[in-house]
PDB file of N, CA and C in Angstrom:
ATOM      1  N   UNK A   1     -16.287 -17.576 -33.250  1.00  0.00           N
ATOM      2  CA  UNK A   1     -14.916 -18.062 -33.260  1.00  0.00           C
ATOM      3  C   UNK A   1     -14.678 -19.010 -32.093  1.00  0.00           C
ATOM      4  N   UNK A   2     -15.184 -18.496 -30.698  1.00  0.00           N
ATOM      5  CA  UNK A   2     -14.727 -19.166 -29.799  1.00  0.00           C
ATOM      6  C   UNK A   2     -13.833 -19.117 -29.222  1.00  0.00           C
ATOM      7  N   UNK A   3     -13.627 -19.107 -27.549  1.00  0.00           N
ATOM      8  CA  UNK A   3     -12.119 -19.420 -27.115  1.00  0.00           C
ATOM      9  C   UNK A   3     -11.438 -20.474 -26.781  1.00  0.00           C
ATOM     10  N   UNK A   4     -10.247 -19.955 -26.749  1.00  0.00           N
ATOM     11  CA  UNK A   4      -9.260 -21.418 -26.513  1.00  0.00           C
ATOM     12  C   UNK A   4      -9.230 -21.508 -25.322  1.00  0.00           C
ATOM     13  N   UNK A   5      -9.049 -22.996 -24.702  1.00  0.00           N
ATOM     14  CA  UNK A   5      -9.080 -23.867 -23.363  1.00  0.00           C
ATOM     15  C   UNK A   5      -7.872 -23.114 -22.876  1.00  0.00           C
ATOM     16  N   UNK A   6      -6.982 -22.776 -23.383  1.00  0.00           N
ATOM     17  CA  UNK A   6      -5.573 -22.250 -22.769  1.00  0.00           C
ATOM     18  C   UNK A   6      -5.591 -21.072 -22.274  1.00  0.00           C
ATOM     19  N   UNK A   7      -6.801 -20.033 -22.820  1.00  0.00           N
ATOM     20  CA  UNK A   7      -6.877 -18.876 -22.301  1.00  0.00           C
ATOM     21  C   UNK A   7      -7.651 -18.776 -21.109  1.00  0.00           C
ATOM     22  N   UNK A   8      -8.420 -19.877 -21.282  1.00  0.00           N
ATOM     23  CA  UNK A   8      -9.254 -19.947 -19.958  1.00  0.00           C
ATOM     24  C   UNK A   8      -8.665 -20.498 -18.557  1.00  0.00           C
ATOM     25  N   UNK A   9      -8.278 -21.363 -19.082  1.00  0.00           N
ATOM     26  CA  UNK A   9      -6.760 -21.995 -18.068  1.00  0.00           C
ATOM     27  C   UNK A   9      -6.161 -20.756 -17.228  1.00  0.00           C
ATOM     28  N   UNK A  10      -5.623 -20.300 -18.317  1.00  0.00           N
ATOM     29  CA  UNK A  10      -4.654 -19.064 -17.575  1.00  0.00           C
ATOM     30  C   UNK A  10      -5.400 -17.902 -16.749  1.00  0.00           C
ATOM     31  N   UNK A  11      -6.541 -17.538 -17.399  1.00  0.00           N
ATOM     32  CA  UNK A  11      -7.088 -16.669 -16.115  1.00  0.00           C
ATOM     33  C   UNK A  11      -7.777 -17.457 -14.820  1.00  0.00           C
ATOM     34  N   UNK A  12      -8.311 -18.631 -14.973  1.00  0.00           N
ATOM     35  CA  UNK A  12      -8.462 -19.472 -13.827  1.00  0.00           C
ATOM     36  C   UNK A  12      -7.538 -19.619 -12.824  1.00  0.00           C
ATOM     37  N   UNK A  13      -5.875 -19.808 -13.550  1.00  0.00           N
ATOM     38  CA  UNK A  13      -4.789 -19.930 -12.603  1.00  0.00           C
ATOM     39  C   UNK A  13      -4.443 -18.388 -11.972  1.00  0.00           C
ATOM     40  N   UNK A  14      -4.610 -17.408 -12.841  1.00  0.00           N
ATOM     41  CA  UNK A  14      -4.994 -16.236 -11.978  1.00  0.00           C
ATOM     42  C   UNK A  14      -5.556 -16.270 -11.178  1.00  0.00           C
ATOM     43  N   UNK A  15      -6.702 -16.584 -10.959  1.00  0.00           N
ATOM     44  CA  UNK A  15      -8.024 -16.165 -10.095  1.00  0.00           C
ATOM     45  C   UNK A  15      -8.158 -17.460  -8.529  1.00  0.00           C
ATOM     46  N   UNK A  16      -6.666 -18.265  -9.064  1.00  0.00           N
ATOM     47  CA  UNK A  16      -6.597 -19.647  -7.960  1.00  0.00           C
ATOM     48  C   UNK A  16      -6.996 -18.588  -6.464  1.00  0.00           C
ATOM     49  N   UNK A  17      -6.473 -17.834  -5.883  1.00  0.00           N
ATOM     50  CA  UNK A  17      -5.831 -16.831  -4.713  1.00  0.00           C
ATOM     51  C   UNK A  17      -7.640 -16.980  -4.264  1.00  0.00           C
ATOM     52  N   UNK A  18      -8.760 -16.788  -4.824  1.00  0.00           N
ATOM     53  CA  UNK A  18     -10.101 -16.911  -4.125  1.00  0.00           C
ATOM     54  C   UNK A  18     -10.922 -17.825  -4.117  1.00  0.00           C
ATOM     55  N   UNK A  19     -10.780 -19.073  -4.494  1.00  0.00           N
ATOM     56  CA  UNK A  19     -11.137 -20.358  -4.230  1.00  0.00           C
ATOM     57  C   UNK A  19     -12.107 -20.923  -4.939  1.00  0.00           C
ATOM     58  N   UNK A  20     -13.398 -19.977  -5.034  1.00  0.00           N
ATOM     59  CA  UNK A  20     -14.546 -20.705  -4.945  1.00  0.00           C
ATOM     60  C   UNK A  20     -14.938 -20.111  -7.074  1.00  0.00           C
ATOM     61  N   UNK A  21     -13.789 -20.129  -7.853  1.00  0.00           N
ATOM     62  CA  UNK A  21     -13.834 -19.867  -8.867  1.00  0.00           C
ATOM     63  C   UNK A  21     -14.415 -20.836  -9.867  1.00  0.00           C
ATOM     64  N   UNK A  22     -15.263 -21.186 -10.908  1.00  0.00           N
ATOM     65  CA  UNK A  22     -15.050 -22.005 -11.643  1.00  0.00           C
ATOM     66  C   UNK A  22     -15.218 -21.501 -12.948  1.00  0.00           C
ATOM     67  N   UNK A  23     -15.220 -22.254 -14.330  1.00  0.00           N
ATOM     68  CA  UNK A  23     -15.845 -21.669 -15.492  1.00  0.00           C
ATOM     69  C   UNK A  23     -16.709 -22.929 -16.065  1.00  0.00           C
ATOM     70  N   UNK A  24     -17.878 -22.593 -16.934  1.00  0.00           N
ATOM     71  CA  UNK A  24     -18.701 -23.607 -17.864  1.00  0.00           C
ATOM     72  C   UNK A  24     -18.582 -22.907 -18.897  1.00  0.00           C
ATOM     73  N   UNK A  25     -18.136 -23.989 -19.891  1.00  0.00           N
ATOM     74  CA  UNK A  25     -17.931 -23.722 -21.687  1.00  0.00           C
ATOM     75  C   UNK A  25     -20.081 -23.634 -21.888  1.00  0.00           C
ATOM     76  N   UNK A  26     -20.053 -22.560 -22.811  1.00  0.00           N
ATOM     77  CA  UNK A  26     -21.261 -22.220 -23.261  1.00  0.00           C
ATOM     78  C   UNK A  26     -21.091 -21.812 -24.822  1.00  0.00           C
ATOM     79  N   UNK A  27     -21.761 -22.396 -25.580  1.00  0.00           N
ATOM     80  CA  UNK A  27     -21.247 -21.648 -27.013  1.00  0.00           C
ATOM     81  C   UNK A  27     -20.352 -21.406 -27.558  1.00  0.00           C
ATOM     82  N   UNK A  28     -18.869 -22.142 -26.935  1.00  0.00           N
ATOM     83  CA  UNK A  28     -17.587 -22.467 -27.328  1.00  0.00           C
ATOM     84  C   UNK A  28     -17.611 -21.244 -26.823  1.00  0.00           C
ATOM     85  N   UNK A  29     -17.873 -20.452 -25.705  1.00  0.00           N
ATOM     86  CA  UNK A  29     -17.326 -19.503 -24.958  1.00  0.00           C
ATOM     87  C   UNK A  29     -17.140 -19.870 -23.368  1.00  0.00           C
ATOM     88  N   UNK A  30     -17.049 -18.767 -22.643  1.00  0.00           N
ATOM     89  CA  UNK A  30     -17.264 -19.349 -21.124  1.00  0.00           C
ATOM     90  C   UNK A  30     -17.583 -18.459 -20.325  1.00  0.00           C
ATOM     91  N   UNK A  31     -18.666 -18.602 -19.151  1.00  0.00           N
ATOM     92  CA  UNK A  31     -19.127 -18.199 -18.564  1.00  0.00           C
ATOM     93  C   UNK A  31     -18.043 -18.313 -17.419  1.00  0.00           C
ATOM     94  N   UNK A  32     -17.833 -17.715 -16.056  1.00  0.00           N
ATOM     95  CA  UNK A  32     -16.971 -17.282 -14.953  1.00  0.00           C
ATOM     96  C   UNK A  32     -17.533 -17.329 -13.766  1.00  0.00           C
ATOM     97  N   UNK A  33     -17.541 -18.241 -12.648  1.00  0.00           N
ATOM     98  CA  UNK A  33     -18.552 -17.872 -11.873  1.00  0.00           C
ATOM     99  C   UNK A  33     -17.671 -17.643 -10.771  1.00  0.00           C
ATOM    100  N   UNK A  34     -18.014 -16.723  -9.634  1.00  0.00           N
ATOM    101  CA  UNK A  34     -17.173 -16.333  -8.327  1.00  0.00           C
ATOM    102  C   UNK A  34     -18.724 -16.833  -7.611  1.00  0.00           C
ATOM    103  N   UNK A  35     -18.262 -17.486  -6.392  1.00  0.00           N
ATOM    104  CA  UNK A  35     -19.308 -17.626  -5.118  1.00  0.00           C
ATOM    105  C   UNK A  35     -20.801 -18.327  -5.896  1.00  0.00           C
ATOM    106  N   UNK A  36     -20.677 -18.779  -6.685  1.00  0.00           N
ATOM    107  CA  UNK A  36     -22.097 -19.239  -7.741  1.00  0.00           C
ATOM    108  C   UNK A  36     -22.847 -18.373  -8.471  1.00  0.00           C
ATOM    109  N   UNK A  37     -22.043 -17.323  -8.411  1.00  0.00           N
ATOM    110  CA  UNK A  37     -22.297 -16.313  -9.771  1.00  0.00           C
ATOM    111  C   UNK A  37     -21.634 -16.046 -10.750  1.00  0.00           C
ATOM    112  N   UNK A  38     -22.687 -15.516 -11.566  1.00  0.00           N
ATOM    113  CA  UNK A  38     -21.811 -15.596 -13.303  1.00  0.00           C
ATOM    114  C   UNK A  38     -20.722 -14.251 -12.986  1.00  0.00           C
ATOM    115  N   UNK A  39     -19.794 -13.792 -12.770  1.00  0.00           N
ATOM    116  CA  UNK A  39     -18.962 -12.720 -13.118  1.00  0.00           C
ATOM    117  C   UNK A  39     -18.742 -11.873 -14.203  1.00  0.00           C
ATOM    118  N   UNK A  40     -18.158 -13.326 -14.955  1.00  0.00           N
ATOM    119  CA  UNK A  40     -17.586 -12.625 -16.201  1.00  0.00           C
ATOM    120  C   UNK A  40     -17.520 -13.606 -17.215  1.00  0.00           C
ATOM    121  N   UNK A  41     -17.571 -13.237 -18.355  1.00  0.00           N
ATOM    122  CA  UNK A  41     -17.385 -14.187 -19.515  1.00  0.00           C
ATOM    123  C   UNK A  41     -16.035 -13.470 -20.284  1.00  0.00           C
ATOM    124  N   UNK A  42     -15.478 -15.353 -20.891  1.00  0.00           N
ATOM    125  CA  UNK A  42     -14.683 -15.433 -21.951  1.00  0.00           C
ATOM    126  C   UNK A  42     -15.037 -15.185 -23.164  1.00  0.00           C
ATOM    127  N   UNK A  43     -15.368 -14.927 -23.912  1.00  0.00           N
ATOM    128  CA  UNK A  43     -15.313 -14.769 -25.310  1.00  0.00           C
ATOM    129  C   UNK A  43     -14.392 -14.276 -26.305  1.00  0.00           C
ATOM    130  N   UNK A  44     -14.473 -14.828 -27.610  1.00  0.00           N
ATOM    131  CA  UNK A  44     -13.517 -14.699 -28.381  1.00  0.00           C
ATOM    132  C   UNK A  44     -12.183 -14.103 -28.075  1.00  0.00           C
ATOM    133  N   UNK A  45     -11.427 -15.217 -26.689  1.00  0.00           N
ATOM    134  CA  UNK A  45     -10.305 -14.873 -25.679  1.00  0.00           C
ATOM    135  C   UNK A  45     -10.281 -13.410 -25.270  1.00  0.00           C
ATOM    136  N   UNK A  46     -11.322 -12.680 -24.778  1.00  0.00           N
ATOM    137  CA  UNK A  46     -11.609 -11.369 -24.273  1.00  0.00           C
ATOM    138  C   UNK A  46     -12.527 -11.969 -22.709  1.00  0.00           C
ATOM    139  N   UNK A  47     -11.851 -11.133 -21.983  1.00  0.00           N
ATOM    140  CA  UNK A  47     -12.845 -11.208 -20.325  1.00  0.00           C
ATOM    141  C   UNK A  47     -13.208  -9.848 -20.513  1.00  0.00           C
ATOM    142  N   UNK A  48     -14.576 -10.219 -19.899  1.00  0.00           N
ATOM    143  CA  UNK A  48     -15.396  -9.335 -19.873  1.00  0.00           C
ATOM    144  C   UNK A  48     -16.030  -9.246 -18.230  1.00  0.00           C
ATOM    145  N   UNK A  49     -15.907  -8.210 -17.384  1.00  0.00           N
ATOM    146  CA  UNK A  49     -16.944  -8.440 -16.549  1.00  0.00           C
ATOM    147  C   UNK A  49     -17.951  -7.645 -16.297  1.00  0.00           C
ATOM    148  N   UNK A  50     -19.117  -8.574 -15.862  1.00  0.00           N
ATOM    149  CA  UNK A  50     -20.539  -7.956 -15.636  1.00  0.00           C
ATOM    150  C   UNK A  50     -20.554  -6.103 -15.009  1.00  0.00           C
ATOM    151  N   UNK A  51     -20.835  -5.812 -16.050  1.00  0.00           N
ATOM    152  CA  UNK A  51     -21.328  -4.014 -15.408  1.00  0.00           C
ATOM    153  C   UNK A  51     -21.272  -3.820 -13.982  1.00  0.00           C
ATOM    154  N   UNK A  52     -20.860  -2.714 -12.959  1.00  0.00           N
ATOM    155  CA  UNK A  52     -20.948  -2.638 -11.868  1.00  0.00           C
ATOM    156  C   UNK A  52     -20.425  -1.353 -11.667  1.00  0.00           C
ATOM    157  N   UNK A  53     -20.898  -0.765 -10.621  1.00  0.00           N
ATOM    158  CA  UNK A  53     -20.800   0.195 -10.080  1.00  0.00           C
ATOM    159  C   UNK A  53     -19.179   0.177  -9.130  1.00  0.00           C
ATOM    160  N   UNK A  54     -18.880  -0.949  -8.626  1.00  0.00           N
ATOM    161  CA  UNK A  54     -17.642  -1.246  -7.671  1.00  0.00           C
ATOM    162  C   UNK A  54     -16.560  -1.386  -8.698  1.00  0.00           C
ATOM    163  N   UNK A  55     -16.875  -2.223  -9.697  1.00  0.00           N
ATOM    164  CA  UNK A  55     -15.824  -2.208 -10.622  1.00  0.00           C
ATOM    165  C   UNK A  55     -15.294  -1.110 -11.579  1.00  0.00           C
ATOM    166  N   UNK A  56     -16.842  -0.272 -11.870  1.00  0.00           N
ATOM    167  CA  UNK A  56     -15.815   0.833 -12.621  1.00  0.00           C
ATOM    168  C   UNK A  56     -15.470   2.049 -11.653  1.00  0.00           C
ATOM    169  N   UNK A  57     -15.561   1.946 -10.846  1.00  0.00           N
ATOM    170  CA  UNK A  57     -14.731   2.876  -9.791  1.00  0.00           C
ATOM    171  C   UNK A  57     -13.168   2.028  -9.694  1.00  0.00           C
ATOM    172  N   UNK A  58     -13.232   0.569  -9.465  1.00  0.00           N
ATOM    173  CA  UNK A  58     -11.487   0.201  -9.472  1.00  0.00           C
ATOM    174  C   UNK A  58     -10.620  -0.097 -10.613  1.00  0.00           C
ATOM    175  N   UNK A  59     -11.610  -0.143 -12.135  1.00  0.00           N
ATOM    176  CA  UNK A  59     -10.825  -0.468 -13.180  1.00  0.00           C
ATOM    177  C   UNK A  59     -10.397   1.045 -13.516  1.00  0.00           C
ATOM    178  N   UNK A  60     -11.008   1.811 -13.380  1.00  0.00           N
ATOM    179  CA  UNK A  60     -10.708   3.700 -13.536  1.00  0.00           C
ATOM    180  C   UNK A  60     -10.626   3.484 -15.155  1.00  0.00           C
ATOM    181  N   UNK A  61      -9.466   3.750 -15.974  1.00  0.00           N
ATOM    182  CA  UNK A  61      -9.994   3.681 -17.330  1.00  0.00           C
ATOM    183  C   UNK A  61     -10.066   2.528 -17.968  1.00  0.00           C
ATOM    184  N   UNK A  62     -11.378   2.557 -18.814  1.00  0.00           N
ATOM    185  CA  UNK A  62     -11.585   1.039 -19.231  1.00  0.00           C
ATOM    186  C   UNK A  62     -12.863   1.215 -20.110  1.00  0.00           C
ATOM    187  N   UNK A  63     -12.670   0.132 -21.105  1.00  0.00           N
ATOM    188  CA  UNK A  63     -13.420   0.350 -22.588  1.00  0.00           C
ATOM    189  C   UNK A  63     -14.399  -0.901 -21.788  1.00  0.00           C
ATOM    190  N   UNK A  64     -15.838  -0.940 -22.656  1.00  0.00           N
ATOM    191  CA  UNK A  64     -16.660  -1.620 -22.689  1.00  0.00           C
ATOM    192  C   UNK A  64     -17.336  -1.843 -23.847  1.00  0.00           C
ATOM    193  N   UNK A  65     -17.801  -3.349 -24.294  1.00  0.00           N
ATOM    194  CA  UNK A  65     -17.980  -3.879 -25.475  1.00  0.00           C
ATOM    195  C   UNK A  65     -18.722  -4.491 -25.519  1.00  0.00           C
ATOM    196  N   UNK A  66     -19.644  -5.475 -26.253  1.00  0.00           N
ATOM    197  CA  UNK A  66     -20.408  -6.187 -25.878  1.00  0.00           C
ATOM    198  C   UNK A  66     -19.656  -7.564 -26.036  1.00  0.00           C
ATOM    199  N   UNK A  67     -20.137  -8.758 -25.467  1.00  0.00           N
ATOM    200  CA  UNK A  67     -19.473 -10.099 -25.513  1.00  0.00           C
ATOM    201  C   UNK A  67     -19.382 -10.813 -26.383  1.00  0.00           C
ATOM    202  N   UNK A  68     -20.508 -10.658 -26.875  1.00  0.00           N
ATOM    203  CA  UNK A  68     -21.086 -11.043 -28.034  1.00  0.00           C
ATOM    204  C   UNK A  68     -22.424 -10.577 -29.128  1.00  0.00           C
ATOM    205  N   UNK A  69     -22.407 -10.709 -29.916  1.00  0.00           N
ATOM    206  CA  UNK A  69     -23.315  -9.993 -30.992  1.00  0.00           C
ATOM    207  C   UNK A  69     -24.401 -10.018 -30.187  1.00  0.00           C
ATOM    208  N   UNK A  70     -25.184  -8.870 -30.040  1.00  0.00           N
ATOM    209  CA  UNK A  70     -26.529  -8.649 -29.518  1.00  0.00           C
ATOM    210  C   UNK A  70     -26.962  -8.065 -27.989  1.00  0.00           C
ATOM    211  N   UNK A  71     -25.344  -8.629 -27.282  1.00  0.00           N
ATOM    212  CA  UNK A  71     -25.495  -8.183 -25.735  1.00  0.00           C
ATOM    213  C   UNK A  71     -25.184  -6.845 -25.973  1.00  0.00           C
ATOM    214  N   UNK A  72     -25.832  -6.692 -24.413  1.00  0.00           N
ATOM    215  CA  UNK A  72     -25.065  -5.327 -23.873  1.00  0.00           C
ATOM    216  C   UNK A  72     -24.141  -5.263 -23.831  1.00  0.00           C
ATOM    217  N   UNK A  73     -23.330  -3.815 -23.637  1.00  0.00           N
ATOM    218  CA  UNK A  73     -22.088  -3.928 -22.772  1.00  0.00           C
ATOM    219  C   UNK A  73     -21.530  -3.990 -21.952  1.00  0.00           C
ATOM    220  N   UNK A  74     -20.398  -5.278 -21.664  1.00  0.00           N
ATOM    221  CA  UNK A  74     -20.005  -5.447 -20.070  1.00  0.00           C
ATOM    222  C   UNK A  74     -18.374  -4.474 -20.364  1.00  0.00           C
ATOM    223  N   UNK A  75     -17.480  -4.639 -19.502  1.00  0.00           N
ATOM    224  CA  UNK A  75     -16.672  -4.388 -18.652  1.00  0.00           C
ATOM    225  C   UNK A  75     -15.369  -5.038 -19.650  1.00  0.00           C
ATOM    226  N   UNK A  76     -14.425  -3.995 -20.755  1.00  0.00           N
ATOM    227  CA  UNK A  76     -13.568  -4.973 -20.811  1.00  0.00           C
ATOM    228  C   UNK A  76     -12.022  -5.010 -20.103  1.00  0.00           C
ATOM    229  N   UNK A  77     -11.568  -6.069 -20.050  1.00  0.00           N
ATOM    230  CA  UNK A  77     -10.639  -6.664 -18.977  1.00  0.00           C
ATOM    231  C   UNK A  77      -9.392  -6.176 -19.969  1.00  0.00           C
ATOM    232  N   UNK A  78      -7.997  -6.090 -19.872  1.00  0.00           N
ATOM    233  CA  UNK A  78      -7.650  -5.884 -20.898  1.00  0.00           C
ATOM    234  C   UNK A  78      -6.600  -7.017 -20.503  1.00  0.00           C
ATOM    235  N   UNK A  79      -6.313  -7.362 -21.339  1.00  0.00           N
ATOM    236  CA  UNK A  79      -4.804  -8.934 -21.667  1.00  0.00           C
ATOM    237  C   UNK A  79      -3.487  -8.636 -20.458  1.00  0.00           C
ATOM    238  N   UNK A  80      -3.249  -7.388 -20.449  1.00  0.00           N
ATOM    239  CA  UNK A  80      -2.056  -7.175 -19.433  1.00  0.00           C
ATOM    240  C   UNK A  80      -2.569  -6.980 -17.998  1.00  0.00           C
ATOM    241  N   UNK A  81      -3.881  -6.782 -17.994  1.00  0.00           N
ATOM    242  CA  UNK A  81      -4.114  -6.724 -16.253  1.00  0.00           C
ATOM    243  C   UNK A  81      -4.724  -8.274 -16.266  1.00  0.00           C
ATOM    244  N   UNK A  82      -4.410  -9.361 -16.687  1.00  0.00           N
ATOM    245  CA  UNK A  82      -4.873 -10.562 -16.674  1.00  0.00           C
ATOM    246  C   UNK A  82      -3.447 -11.002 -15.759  1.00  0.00           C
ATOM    247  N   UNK A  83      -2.474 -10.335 -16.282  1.00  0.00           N
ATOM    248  CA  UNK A  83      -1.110 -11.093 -15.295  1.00  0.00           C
ATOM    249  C   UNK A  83      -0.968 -10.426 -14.228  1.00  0.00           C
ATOM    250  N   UNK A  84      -1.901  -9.956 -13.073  1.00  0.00           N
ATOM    251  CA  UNK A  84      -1.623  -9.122 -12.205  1.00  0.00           C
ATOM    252  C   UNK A  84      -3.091  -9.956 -11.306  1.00  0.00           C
ATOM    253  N   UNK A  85      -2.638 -11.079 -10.629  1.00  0.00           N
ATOM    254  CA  UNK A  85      -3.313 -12.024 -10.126  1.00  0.00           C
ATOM    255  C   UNK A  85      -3.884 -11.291  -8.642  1.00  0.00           C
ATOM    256  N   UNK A  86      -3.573 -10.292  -8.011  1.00  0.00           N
ATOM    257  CA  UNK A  86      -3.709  -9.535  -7.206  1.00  0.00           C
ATOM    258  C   UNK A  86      -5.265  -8.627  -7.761  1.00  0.00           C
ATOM    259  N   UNK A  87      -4.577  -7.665  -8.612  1.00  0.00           N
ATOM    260  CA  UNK A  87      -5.263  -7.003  -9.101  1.00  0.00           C
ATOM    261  C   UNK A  87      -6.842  -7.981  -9.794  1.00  0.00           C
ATOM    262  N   UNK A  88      -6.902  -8.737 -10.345  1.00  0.00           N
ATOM    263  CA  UNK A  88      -7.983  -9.327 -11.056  1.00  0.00           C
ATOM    264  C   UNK A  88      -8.413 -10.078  -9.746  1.00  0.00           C
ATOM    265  N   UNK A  89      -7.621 -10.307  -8.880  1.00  0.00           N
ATOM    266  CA  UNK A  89      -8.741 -11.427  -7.846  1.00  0.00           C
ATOM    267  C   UNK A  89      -9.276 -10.282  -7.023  1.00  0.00           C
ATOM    268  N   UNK A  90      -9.173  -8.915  -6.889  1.00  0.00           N
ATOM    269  CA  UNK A  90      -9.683  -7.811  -6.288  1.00  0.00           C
ATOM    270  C   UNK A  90     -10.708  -7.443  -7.052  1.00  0.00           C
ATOM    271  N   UNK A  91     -11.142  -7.467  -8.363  1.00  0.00           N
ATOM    272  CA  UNK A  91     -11.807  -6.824  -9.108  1.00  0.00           C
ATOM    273  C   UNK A  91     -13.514  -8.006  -9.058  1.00  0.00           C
ATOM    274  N   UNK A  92     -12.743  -9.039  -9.084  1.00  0.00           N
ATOM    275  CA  UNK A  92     -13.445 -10.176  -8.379  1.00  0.00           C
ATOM    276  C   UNK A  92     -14.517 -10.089  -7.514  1.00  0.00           C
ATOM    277  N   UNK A  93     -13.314  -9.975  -6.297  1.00  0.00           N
ATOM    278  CA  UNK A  93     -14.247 -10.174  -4.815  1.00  0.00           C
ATOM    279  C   UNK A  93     -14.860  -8.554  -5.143  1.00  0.00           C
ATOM    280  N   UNK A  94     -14.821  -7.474  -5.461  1.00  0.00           N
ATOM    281  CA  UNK A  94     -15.488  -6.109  -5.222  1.00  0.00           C
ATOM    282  C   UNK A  94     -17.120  -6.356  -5.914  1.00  0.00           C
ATOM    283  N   UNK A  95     -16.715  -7.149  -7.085  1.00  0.00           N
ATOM    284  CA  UNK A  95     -18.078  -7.688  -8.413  1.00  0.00           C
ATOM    285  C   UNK A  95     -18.836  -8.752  -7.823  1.00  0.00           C
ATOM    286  N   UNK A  96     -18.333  -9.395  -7.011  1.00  0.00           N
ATOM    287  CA  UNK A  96     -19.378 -10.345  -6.549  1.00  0.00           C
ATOM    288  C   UNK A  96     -20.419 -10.080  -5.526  1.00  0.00           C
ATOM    289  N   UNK A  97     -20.880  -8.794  -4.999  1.00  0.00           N
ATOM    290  CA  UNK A  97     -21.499  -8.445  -4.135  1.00  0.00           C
ATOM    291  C   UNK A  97     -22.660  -7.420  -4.582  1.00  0.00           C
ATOM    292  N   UNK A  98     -21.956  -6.865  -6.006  1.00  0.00           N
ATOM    293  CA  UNK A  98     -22.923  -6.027  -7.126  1.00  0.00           C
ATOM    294  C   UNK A  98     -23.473  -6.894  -7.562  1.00  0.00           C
ATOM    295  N   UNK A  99     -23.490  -8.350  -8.282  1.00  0.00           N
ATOM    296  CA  UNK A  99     -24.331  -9.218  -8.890  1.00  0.00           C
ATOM    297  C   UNK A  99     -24.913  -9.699  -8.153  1.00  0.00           C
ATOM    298  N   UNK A 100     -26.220  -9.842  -9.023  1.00  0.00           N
ATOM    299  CA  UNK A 100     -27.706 -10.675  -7.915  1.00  0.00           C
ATOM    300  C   UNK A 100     -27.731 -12.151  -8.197  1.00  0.00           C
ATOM    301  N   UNK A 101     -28.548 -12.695  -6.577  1.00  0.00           N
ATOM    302  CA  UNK A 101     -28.290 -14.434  -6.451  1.00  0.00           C
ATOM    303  C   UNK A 101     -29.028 -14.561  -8.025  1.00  0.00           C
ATOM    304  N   UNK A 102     -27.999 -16.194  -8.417  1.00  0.00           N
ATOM    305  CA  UNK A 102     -29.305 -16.483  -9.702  1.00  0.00           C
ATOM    306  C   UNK A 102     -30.440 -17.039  -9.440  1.00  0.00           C
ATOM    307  N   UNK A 103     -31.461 -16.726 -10.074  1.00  0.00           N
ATOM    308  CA  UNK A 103     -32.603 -17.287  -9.897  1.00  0.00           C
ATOM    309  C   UNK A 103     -32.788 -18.534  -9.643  1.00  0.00           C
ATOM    310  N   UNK A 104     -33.576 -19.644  -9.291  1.00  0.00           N
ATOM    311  CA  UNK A 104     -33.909 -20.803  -8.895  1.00  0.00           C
ATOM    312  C   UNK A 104     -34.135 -21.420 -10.197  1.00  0.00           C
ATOM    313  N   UNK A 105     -33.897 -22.611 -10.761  1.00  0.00           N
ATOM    314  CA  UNK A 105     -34.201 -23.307 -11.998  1.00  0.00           C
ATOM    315  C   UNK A 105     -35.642 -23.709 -11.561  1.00  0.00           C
ATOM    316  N   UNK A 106     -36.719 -23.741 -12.123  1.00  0.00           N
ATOM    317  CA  UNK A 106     -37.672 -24.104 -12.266  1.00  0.00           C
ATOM    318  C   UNK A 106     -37.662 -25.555 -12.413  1.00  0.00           C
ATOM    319  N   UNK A 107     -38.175 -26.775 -11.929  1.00  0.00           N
ATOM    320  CA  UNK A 107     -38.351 -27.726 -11.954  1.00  0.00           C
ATOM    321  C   UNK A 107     -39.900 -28.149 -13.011  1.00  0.00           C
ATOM    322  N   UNK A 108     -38.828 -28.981 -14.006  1.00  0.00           N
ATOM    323  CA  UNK A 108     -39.534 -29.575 -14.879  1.00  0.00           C
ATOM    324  C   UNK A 108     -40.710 -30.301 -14.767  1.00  0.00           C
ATOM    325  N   UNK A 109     -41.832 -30.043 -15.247  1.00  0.00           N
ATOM    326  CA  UNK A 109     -42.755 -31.181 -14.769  1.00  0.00           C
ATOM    327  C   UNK A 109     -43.483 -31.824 -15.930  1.00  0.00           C
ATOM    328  N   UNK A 110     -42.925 -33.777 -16.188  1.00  0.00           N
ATOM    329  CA  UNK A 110     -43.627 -34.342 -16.998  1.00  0.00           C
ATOM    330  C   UNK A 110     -44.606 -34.711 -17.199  1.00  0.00           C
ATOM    331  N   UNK A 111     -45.300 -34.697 -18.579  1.00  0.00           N
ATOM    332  CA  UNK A 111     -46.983 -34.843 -18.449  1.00  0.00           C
ATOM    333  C   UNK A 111     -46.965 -36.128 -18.945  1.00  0.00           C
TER     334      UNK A 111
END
């Protein structure tokens, strides 16, 4: 299905309060990155964030789903704690210290 640019918008303008936020459209979905890591993904206008030990101690009750057909299950966010710009930029900074640096891209080499 895909999400809409507007939903992504709006949790971005949430998440303004920690700076170093961005998102990349992937598969007419979107990937979330805090500090140059992936966080969390958009999909089919659902946030999801990456599994963690810090986070499910601060989300306390909370369903998990997969993102998309085939993944695991991450972390789901639910629509009303999306307007609580406090709360989601906390859930944030706690998740970005559970996820590992990404790996190095391998540099292409032409023959």
């Amino acid at each position: 299905m895909g999400s809409k640019k507007e939903v992504m918008d709006h949790i971005l303008a949430q998440l303004e309060g920690l700076g170093e936020v961005s998102a990349k459209k992937m598969f007419g979905e979107y990937g979330v990155y805090y500090k140059g890591k992936m966080i969390a993904l958009v999909c089919d206008d659902q946030l999801f964030i990456k599994p963690n030990s810090a986070a499910e101690a601060y989300m306390g009750d909370f369903e998990t789903a997969p993102p998309y057909p085939g993944a695991k299950d991450w972390f789901l966010v639910s629509e009303e704690m999306w307007d609580d710009p406090l709360w989601l930029c906390e859930l944030f900074r706690i998740t970005e210290p559970e996820v590992a640096e990404p790996k190095p891209k391998k540099k292409r080499v032409m023959k």
